[in-house]
N, C-alpha and C. Protein backbone atom coordinates (compact mmCIF):
# COMPACT_ATOMS: atom_id res chain seq x y z
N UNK A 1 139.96 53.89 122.92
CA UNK A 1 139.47 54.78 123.95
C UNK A 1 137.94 54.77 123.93
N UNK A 2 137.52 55.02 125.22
CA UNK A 2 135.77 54.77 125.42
C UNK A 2 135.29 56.03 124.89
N UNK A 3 134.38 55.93 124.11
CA UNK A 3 133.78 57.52 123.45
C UNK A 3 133.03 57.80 124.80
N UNK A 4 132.76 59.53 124.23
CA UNK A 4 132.18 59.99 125.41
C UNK A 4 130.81 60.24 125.02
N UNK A 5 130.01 59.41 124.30
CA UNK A 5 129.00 59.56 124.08
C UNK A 5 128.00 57.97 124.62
N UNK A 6 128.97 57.33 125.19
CA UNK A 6 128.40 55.56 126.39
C UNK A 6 127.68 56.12 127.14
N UNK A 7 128.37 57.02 128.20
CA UNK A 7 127.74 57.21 129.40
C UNK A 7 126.57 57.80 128.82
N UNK A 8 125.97 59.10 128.61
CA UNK A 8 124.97 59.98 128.41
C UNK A 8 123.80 58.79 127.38
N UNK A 9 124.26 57.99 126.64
CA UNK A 9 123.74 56.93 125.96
C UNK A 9 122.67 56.18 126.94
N UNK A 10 123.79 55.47 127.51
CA UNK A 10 123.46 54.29 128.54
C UNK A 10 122.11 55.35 129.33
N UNK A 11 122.74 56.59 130.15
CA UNK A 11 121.69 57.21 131.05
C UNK A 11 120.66 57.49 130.46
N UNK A 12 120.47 58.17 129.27
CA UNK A 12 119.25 58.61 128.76
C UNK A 12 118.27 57.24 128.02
N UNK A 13 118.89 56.16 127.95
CA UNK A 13 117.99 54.87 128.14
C UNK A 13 117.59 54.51 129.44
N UNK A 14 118.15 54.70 130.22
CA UNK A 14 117.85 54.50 131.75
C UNK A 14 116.57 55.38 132.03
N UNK A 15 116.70 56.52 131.82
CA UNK A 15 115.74 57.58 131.95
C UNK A 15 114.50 57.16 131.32
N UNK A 16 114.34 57.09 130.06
CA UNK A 16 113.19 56.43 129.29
C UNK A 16 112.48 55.17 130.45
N UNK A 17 113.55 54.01 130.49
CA UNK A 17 112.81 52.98 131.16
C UNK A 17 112.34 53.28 132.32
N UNK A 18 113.11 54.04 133.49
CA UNK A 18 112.19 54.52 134.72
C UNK A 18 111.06 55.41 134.13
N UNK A 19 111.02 56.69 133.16
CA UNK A 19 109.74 56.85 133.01
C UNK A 19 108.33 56.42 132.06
N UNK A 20 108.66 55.24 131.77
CA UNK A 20 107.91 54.01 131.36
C UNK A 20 107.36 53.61 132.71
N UNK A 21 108.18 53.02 133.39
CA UNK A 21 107.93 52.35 134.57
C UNK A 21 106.80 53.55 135.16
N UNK A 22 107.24 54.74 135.23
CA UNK A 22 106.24 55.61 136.71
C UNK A 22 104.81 55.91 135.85
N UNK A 23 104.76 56.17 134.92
CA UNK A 23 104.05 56.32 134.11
C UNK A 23 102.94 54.89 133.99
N UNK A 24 103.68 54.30 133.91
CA UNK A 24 102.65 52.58 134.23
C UNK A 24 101.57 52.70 135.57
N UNK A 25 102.82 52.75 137.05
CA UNK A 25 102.42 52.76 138.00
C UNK A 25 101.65 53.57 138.33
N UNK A 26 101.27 55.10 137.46
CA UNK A 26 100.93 55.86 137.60
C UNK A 26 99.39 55.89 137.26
N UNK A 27 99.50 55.07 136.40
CA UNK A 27 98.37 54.66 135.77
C UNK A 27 97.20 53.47 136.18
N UNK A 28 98.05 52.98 137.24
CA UNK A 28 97.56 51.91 138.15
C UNK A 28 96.93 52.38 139.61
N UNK A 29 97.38 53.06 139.58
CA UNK A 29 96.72 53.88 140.74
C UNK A 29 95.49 53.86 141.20
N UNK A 30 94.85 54.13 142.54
CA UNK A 30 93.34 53.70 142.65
C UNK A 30 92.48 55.13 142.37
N UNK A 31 91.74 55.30 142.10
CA UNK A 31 90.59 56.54 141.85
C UNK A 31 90.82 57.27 143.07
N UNK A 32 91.26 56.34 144.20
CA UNK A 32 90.63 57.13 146.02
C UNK A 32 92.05 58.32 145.85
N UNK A 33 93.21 57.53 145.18
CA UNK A 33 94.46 58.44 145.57
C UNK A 33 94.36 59.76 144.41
N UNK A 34 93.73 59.57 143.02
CA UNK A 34 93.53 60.62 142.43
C UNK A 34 92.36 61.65 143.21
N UNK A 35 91.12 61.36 143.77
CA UNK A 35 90.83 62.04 144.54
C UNK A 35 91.49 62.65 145.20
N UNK A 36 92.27 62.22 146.26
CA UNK A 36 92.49 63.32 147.47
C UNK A 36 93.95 64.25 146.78
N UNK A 37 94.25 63.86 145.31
CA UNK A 37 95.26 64.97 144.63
C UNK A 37 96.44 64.19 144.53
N UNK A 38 96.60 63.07 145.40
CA UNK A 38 98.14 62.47 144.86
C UNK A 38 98.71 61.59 143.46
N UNK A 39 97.80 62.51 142.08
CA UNK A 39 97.82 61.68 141.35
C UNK A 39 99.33 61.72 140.50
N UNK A 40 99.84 63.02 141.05
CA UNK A 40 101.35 63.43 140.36
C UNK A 40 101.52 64.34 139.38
N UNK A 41 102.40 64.95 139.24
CA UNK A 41 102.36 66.01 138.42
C UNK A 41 103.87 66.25 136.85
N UNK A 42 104.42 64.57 136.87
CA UNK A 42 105.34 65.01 136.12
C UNK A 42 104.53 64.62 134.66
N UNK A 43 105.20 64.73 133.48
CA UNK A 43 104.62 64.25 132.43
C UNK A 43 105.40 62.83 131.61
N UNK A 44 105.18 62.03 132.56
CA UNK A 44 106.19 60.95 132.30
C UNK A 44 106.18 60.49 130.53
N UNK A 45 104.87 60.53 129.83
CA UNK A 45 105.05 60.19 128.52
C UNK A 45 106.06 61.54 127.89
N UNK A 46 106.01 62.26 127.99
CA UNK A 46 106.70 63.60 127.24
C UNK A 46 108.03 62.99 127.66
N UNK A 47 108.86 63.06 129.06
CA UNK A 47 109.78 62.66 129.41
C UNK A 47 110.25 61.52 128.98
N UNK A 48 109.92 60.09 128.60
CA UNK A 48 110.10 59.52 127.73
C UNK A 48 110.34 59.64 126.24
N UNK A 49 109.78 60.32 125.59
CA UNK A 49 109.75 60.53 123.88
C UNK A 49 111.25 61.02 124.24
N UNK A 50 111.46 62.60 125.39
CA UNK A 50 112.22 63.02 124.48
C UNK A 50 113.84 62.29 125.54
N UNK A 51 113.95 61.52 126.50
CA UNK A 51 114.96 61.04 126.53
C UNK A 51 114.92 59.88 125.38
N UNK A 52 114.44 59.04 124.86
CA UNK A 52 114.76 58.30 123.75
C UNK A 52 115.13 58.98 122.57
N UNK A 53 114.67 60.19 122.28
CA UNK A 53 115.11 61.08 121.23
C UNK A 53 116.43 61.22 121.42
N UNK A 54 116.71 62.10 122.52
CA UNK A 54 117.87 62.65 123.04
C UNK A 54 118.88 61.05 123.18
N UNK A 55 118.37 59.78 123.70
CA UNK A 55 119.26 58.60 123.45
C UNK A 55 119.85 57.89 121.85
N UNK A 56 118.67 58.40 121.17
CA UNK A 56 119.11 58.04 119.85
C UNK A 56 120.06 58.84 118.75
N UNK A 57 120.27 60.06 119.49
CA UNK A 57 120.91 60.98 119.00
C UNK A 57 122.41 60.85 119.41
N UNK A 58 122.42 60.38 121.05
CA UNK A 58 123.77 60.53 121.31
C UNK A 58 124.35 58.96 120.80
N UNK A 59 123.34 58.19 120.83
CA UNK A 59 123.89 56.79 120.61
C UNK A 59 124.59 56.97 118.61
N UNK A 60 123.87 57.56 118.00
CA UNK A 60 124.08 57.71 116.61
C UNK A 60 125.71 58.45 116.58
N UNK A 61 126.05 59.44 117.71
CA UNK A 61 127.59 60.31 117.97
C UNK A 61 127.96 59.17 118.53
N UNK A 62 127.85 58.34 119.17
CA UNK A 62 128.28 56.85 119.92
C UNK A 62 129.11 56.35 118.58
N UNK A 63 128.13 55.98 117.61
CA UNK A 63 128.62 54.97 116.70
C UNK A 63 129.58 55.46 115.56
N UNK A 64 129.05 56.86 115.10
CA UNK A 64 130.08 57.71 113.93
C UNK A 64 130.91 57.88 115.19
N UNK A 65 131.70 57.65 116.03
CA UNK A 65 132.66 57.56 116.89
C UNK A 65 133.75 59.38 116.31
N UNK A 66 132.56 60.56 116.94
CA UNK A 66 132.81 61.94 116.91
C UNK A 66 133.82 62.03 118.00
């Protein structure tokens, strides 16, 4: 039987890599768009740490197969 700790696994790696990704792009950005305020407001590094936290935790209930 598939544990139920794949899915939430799989997603919260997913999560990490998109906010890697916005966080990049975010960072690429031109000076003109931080001027006029569209520089964004999530905290994509925080959001990263803690879905990889939160992935390594469920992946670890993944493997002791709870």
């Amino acid at each position: 039987m598939q544990s139920d700790y794949a899915w939430p696994t799989l997603s919260f790696v997913a999560l990490a890599l998109l906010s890697v990704a916005a966080d990049w792009w975010r960072h690429r950005r031109r000076e003109a768009d931080r001027i006029w305020g569209r520089a964004g407001w999530m905290p994509w590094p925080l959001i990263s740490v803690l879905s990889l936290v939160a992935a390594a935790y469920c992946a670890a209930l993944w493997i002791k197969g709870v």
